[in-house]
Structure formats: C-alpha cells, structure tokens
N, C-alpha and C. Protein backbone atom coordinates (compact mmCIF):
# COMPACT_ATOMS: atom_id res chain seq x y z
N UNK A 1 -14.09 -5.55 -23.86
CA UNK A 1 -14.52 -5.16 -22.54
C UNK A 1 -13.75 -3.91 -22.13
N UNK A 2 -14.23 -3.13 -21.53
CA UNK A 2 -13.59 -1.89 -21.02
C UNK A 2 -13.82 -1.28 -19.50
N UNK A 3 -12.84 -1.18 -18.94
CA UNK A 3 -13.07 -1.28 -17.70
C UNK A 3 -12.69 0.42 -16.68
N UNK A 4 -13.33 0.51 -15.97
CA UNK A 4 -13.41 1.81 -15.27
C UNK A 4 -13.15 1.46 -13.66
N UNK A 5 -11.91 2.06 -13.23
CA UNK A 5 -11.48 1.30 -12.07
C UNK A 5 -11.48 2.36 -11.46
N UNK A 6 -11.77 3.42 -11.20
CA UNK A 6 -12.26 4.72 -10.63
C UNK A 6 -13.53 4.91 -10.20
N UNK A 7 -13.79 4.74 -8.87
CA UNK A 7 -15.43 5.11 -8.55
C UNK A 7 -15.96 6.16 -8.57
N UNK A 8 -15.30 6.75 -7.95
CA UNK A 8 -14.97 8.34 -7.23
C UNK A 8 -14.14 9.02 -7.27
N UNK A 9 -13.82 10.43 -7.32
CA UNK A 9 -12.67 11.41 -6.93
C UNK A 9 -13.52 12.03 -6.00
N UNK A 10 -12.09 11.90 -4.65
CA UNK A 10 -12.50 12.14 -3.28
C UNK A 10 -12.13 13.37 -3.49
N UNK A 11 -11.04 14.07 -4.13
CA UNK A 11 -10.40 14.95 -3.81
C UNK A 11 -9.46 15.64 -4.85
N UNK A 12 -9.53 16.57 -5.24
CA UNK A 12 -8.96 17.05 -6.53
C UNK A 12 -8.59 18.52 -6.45
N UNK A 13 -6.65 18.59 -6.72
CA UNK A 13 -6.48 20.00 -6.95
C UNK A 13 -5.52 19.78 -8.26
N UNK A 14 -6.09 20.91 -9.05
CA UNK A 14 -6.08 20.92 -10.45
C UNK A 14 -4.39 20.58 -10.70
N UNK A 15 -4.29 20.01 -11.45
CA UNK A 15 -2.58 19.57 -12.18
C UNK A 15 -1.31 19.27 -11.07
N UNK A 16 -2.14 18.90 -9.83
CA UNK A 16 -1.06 18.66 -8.77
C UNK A 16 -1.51 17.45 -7.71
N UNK A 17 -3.01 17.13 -7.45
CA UNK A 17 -3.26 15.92 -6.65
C UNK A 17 -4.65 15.32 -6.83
N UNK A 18 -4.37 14.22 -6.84
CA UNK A 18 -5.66 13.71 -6.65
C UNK A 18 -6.21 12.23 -5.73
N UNK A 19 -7.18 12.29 -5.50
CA UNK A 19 -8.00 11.02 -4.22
C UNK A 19 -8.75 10.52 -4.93
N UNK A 20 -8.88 9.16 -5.17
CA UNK A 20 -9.86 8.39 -6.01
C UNK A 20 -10.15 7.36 -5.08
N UNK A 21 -11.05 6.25 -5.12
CA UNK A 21 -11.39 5.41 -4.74
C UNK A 21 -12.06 4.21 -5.90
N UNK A 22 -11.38 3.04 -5.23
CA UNK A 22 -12.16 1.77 -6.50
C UNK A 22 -12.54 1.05 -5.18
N UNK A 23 -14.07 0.41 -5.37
CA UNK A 23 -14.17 -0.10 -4.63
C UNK A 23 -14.88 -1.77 -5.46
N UNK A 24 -13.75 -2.60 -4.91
CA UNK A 24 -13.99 -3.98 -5.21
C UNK A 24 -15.24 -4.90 -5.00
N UNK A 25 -15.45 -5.53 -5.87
CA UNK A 25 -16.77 -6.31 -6.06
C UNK A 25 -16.80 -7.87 -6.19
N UNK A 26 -17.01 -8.77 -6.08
CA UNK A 26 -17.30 -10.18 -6.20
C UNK A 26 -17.75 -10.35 -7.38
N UNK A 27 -18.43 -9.48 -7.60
CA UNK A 27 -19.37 -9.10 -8.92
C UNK A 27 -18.54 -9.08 -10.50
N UNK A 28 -17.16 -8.89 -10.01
CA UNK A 28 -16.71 -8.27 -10.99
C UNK A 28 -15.64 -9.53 -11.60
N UNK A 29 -16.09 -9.65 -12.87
CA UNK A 29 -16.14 -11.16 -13.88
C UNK A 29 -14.26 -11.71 -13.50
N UNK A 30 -13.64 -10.78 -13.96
CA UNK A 30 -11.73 -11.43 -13.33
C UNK A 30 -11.50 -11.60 -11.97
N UNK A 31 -12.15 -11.47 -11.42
CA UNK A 31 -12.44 -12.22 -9.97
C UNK A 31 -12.64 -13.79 -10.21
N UNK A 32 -13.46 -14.07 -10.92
CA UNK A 32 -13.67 -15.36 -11.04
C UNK A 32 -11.90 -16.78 -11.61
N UNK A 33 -11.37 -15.61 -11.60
CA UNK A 33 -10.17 -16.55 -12.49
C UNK A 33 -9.29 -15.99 -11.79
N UNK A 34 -9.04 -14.77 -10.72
CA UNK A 34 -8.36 -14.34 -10.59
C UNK A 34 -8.39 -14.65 -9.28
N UNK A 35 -8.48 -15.05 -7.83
CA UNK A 35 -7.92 -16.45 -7.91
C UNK A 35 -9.11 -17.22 -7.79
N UNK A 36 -9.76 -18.44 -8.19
CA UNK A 36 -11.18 -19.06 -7.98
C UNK A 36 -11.44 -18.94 -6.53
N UNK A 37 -10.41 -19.90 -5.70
CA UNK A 37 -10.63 -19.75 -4.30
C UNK A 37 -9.99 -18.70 -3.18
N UNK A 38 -9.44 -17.90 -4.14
CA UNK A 38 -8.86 -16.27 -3.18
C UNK A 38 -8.96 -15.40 -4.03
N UNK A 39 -10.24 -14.87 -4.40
CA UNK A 39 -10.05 -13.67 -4.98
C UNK A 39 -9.82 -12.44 -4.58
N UNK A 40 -8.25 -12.03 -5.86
CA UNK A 40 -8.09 -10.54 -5.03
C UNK A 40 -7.83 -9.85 -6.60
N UNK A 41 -7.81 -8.00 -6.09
CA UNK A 41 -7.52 -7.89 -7.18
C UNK A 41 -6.66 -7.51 -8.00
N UNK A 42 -6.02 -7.99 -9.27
CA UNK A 42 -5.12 -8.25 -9.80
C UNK A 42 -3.77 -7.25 -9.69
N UNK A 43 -2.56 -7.32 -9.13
CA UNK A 43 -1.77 -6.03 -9.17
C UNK A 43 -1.81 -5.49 -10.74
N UNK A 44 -1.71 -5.38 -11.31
CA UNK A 44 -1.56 -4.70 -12.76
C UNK A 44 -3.22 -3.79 -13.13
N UNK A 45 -3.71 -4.07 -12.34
CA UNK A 45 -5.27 -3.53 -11.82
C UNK A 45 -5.35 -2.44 -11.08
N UNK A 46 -4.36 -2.89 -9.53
CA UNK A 46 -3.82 -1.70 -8.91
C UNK A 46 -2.87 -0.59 -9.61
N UNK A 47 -2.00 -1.15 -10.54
CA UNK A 47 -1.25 0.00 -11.35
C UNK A 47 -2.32 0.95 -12.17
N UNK A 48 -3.10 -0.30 -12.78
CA UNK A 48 -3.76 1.16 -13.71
C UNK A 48 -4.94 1.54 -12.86
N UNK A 49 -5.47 1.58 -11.80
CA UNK A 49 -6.24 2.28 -11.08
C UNK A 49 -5.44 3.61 -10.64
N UNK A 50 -4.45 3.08 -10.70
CA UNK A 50 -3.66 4.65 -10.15
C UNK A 50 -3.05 4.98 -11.44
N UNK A 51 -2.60 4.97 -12.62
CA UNK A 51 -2.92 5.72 -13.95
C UNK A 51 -4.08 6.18 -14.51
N UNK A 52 -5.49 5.30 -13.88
CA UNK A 52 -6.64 6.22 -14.26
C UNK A 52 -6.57 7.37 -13.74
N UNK A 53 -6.81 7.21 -12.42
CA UNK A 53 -6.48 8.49 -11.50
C UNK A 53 -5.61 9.61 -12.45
N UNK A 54 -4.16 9.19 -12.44
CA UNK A 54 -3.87 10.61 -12.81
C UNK A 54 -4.17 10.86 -14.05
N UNK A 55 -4.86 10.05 -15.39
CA UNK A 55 -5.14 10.15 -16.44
C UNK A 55 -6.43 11.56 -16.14
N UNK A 56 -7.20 11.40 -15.00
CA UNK A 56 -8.08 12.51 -14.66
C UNK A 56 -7.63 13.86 -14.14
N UNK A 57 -6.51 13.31 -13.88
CA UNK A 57 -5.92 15.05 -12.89
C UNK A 57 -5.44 15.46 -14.62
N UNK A 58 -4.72 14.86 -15.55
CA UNK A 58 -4.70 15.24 -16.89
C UNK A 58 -5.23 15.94 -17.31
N UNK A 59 -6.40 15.14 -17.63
CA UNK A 59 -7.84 15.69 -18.10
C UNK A 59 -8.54 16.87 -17.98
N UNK A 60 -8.42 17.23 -16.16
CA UNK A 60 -9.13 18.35 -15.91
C UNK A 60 -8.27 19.18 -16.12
N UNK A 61 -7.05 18.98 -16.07
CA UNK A 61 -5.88 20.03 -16.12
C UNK A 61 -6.08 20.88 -17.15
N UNK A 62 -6.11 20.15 -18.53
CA UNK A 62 -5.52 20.40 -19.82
C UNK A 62 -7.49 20.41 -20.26
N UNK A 63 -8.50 20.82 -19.48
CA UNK A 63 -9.47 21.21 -20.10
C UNK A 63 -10.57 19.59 -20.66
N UNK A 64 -9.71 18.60 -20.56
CA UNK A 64 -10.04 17.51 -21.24
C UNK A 64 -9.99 17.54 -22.96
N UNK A 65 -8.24 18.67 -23.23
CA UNK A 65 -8.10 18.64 -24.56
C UNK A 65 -7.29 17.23 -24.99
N UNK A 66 -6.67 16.54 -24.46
CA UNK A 66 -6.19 15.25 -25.03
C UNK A 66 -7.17 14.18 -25.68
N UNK A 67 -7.25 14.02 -26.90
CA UNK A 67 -7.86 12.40 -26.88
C UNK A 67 -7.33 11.41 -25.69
N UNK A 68 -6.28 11.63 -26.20
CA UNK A 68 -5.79 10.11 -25.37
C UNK A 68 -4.75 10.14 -24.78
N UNK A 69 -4.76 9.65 -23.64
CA UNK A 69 -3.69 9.45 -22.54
C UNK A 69 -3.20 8.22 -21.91
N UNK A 70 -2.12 7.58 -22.59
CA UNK A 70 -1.42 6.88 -22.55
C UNK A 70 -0.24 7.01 -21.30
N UNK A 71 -0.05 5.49 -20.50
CA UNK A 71 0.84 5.25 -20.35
C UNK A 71 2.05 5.06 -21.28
N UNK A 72 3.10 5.85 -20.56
CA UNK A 72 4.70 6.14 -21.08
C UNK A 72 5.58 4.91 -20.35
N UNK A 73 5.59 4.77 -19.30
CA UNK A 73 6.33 3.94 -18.47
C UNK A 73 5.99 4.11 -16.82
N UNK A 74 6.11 2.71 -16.50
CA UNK A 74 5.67 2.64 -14.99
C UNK A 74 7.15 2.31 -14.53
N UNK A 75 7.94 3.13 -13.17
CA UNK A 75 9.01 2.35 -12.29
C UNK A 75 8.73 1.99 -11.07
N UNK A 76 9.58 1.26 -10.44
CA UNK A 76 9.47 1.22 -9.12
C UNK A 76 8.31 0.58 -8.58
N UNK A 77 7.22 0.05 -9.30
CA UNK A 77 5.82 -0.73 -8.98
C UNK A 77 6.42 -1.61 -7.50
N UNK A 78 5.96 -1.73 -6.48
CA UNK A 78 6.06 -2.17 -5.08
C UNK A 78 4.64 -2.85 -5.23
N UNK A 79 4.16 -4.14 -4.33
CA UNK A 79 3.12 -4.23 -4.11
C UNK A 79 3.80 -5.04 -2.78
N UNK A 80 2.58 -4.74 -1.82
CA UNK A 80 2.69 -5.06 -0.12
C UNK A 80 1.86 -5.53 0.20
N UNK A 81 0.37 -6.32 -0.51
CA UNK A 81 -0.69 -6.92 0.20
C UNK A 81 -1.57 -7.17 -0.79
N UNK A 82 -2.68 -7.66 -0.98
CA UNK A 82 -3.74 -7.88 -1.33
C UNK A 82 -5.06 -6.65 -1.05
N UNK A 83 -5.90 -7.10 -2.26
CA UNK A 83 -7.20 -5.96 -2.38
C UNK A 83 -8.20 -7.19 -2.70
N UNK A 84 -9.34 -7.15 -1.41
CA UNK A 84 -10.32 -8.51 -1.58
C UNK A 84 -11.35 -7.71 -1.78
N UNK A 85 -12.36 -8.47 -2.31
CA UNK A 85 -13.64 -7.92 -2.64
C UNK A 85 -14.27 -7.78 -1.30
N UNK A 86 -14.82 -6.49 -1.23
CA UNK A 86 -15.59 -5.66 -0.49
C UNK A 86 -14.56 -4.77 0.80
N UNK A 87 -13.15 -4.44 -0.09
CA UNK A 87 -12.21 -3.72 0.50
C UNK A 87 -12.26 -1.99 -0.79
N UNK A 88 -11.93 -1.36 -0.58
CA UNK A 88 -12.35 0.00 -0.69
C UNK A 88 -10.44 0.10 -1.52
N UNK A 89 -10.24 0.69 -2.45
CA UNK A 89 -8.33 0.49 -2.65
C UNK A 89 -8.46 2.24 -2.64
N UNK A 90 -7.96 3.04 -1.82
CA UNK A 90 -7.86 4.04 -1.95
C UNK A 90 -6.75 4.94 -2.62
N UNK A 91 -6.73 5.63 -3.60
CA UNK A 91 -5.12 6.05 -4.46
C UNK A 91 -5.04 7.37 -4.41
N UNK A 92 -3.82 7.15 -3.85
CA UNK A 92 -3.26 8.80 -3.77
C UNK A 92 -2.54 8.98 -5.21
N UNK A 93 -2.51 10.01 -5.78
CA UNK A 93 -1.48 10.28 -7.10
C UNK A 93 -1.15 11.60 -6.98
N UNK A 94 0.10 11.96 -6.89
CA UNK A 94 0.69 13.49 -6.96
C UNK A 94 1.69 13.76 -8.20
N UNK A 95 1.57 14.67 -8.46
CA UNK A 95 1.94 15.11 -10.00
C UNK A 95 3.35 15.83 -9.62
N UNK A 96 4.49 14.88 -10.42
CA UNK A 96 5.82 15.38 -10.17
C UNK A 96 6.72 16.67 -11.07
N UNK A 97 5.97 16.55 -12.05
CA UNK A 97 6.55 17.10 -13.49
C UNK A 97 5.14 16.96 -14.37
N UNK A 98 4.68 18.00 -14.87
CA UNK A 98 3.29 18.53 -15.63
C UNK A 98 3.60 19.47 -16.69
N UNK A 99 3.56 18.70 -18.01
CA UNK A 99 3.74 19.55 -19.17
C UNK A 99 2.24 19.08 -20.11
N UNK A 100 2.24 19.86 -21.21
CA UNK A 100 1.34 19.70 -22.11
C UNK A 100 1.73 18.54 -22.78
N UNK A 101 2.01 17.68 -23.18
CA UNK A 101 2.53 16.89 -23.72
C UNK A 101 3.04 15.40 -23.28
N UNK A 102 3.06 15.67 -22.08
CA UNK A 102 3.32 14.59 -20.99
C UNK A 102 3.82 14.87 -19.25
N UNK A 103 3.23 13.90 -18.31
CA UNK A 103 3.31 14.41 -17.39
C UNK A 103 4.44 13.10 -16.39
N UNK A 104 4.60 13.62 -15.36
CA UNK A 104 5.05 12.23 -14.10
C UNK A 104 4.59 11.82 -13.13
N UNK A 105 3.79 10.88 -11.91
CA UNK A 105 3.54 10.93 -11.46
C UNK A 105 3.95 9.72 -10.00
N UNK A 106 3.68 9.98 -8.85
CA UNK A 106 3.83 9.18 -7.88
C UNK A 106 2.57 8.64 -7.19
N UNK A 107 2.28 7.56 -7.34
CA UNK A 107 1.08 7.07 -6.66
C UNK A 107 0.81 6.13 -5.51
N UNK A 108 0.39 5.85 -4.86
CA UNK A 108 0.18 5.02 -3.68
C UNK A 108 -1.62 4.73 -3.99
N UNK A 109 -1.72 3.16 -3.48
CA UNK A 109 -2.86 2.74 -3.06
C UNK A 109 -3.03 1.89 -1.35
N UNK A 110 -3.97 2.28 -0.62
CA UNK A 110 -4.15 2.03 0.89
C UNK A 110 -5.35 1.32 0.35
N UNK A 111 -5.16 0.09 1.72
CA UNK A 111 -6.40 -0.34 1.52
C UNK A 111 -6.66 -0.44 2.78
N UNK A 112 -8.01 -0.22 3.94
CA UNK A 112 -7.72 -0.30 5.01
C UNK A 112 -6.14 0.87 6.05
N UNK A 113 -5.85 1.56 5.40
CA UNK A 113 -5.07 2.69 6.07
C UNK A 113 -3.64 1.73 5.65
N UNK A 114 -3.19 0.73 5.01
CA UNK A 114 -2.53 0.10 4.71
C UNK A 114 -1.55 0.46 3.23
N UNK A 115 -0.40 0.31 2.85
CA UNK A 115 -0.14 0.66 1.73
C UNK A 115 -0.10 -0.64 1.06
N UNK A 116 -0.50 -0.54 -0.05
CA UNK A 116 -0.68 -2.23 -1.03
C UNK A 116 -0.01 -1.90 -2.10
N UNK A 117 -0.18 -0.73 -3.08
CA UNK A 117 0.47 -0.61 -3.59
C UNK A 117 1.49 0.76 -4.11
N UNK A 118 2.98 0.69 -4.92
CA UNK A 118 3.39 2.06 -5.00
C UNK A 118 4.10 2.44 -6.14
N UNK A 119 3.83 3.18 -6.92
CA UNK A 119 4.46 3.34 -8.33
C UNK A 119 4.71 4.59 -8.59
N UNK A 120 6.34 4.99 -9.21
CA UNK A 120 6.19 6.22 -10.43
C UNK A 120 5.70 5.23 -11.58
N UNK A 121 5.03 6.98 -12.36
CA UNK A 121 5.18 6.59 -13.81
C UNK A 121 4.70 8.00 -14.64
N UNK A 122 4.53 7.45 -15.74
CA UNK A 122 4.72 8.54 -16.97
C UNK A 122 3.75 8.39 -17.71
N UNK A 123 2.86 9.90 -18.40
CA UNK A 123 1.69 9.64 -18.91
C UNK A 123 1.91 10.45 -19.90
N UNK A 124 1.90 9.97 -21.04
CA UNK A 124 1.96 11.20 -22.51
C UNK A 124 1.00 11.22 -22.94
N UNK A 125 0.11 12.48 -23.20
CA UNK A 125 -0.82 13.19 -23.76
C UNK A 125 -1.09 13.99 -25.36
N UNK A 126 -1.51 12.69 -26.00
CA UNK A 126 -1.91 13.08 -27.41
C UNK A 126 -3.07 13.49 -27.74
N UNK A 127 -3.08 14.53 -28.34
CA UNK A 127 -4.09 15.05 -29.07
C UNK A 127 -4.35 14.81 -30.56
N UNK A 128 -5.30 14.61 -30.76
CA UNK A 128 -5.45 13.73 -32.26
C UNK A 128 -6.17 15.14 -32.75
N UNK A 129 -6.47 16.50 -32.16
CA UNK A 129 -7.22 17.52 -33.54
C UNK A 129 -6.48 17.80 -34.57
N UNK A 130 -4.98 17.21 -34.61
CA UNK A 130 -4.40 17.76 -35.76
C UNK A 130 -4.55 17.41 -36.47
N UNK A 131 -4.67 15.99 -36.46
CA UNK A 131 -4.39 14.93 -37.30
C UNK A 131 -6.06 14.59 -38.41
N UNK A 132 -5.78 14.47 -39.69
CA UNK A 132 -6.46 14.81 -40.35
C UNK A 132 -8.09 13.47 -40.32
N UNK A 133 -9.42 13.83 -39.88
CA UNK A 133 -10.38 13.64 -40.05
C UNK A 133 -10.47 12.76 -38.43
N UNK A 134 -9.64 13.56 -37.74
CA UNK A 134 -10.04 13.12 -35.93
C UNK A 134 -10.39 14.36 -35.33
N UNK A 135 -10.94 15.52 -35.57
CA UNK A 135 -10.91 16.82 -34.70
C UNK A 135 -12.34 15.95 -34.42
N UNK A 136 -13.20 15.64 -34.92
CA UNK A 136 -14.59 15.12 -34.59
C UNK A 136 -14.83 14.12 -33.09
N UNK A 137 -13.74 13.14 -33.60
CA UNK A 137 -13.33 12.51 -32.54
C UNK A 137 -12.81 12.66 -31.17
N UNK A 138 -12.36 13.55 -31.27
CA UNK A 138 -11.40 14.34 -30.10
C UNK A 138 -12.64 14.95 -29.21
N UNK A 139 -13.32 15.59 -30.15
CA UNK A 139 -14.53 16.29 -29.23
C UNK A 139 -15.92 15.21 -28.91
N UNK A 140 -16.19 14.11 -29.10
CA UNK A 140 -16.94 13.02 -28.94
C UNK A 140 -16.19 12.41 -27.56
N UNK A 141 -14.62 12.11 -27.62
CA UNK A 141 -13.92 11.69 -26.34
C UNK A 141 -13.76 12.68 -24.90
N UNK A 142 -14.13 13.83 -25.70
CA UNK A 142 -13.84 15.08 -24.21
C UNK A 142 -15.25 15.50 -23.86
N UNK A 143 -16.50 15.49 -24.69
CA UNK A 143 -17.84 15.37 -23.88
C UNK A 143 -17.77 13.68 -23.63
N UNK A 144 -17.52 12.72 -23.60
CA UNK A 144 -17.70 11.35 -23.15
C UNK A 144 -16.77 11.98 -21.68
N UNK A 145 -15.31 12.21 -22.02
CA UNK A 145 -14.67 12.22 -20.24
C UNK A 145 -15.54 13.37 -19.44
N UNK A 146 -15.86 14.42 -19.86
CA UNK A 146 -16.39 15.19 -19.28
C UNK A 146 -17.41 14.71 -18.64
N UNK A 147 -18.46 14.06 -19.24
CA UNK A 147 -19.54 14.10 -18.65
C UNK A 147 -19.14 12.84 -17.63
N UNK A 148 -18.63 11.51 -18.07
CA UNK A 148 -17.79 10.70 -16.97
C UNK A 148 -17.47 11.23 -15.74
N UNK A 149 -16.61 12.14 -15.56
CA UNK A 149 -16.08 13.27 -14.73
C UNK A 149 -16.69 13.58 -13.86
N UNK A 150 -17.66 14.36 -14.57
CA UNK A 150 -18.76 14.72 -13.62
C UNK A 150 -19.56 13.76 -12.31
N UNK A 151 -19.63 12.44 -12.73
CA UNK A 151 -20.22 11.60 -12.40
C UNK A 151 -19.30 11.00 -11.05
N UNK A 152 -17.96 10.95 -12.08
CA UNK A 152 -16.37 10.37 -10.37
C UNK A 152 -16.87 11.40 -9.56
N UNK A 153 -17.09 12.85 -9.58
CA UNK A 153 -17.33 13.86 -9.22
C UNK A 153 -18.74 13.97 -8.44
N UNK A 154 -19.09 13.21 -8.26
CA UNK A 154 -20.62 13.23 -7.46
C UNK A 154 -21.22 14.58 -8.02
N UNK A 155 -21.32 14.37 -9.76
CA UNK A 155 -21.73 15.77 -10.33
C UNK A 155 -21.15 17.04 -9.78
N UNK A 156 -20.44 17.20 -9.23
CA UNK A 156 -19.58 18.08 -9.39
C UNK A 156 -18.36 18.45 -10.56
N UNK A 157 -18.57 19.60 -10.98
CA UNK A 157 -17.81 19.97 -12.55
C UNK A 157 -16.40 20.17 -12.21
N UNK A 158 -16.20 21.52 -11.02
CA UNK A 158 -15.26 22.44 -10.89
C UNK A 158 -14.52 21.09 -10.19
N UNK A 159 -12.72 21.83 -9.99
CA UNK A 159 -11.81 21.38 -9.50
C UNK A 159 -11.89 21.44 -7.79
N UNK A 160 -12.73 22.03 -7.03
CA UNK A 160 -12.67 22.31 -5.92
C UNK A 160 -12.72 20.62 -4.89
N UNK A 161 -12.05 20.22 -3.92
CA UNK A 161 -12.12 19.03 -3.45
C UNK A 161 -13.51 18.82 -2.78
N UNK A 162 -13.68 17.73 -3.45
CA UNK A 162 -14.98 17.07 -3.23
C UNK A 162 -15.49 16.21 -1.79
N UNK A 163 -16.27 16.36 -1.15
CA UNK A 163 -16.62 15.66 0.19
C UNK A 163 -16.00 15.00 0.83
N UNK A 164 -15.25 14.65 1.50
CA UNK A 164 -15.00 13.34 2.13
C UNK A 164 -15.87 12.67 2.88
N UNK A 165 -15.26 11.80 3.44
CA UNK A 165 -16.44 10.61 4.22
C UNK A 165 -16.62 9.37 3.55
N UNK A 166 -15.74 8.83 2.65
CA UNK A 166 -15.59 7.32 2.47
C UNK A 166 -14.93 6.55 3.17
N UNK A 167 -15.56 5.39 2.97
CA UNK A 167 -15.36 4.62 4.04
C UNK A 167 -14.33 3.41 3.65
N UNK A 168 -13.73 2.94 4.38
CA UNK A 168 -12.66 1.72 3.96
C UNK A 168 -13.08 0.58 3.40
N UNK A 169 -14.58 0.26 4.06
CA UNK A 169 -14.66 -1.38 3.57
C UNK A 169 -16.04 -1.25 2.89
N UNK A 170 -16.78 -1.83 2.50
CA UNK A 170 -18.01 -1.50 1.41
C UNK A 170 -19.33 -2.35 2.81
C-alpha cells in the first residue's frame, strides 16, 4: 500500500517554504484500527505528512533530480492534540539548511488554527543516475513526481504560491 498524505500545496517558495494540506477521511482504511471507537490520525502520519511536504520543496528545488528522498532523522517530534476525520491538518515546513545532497527542516502542523504537531528533521537526497542500470529509473520517478506535482499544484507547474482559500474543516 502506498500512501500520499499531501492533498495540496497551498503555497510554495522554491528551496525555502512550503503550505500543504492533508485533509482526513473516515474513508481512509487505518482509521479503522486506529482507534475503532476514536478515530484519529496516527502521529507518525503527522510526521511524515510534514516530510512529504518538504520531500516536495526538495523536489522542485533540485528540478525533481533525486530518485529518492529519504528521511535522515526526525528531533524534537512534539504532538499537542489530535487530527479527526473531516479536520483539514495544515503543515507549515521551512527549510533550515539546503544542500544538494541533503537538506534540514522545521515543520509544524495546525489543525483548526491549533498546533498538533512539531518537528525538526533531516532529508538526504539520492540520486540513483549514477549508479549502474538506474538512469532509466530515475527519469520514470521524476516524470511520475512531476506530473504528481502538478496535480498538489492545482496544475500549476511553476514555483509561484498557489491560491489560498482552504478551509479548516472538510
């Protein structure tokens, strides 16, 4: 199963910030176990919603030349509340330190104008064209994020910040 915890990018400036939004569902199958009679959603859910996020400010940064972008290390993870289905988790991520090779970042998620959750962490950026009989691959994963992209992007390509006007609760 593979999961996409990014709805939207509200807001995007190239290799330094970004606004995403996940917006929670009933619908959505680890809900069911996660809690039967209180479902919320999972903190380690909230962490990597806000590593997707900056896995995209990555992405657009660096052209979408990385295959793959891995978490390095998460610190400081805080969580202050719950995320229920048909609550909106909104994530801020700002880019502390940005190299080719790996980056740092600080993230926050609001839910309701609320902070729920708050993390550094660290994202290293591998590129697999070196490596012998993946250059194929590499370019199959960067038209797949790209065109993805486009889509968080309400089809919008460029880095310029994208609309606002989302709303908190679904």
């Amino acid at each position: 199963m593979r999961f996409g915890l990014v709805d939207n990018i509200v807001e995007l400036s190239r290799g330094e910030r970004i606004v995403a939004v996940k917006a929670v569902s009933l619908a959505e199958e680890y809900l069911a176990d996660h809690f039967p009679t209180f479902p919320v959603l999972p903190g380690v859910f909230m962490l990597q919603a806000l590593v997707e996020a900056a896995t995209w400010l990555v992405r657009d940064a660096l052209d979408f030349e990385p295959g793959v972008v891995l978490l390095r290390e998460a610190k400081n993870v805080t969580y202050k509340s719950f995320v229920k289905p048909g609550n909106l988790l909104r994530l801020e991520v700002t880019c502390r330190r940005f190299a080719r090779e790996a980056s740092d970042f600080e993230g926050i998620g609001y839910c309701q104008q609320a902070e729920v959750v708050r993390a550094r962490f660290g994202l290293t950026h591998v590129s697999l064209s070196g490596r012998e009989g993946f250059a194929q691959v590499e370019r199959r994963i960067a038209e797949e994020s790209r065109a993805r992209f486009a889509l968080l992007r309400g089809g919008q390509a460029e880095s310029s910040p994208a609309p606002a006007g989302s709303t908190e609760t679904l």
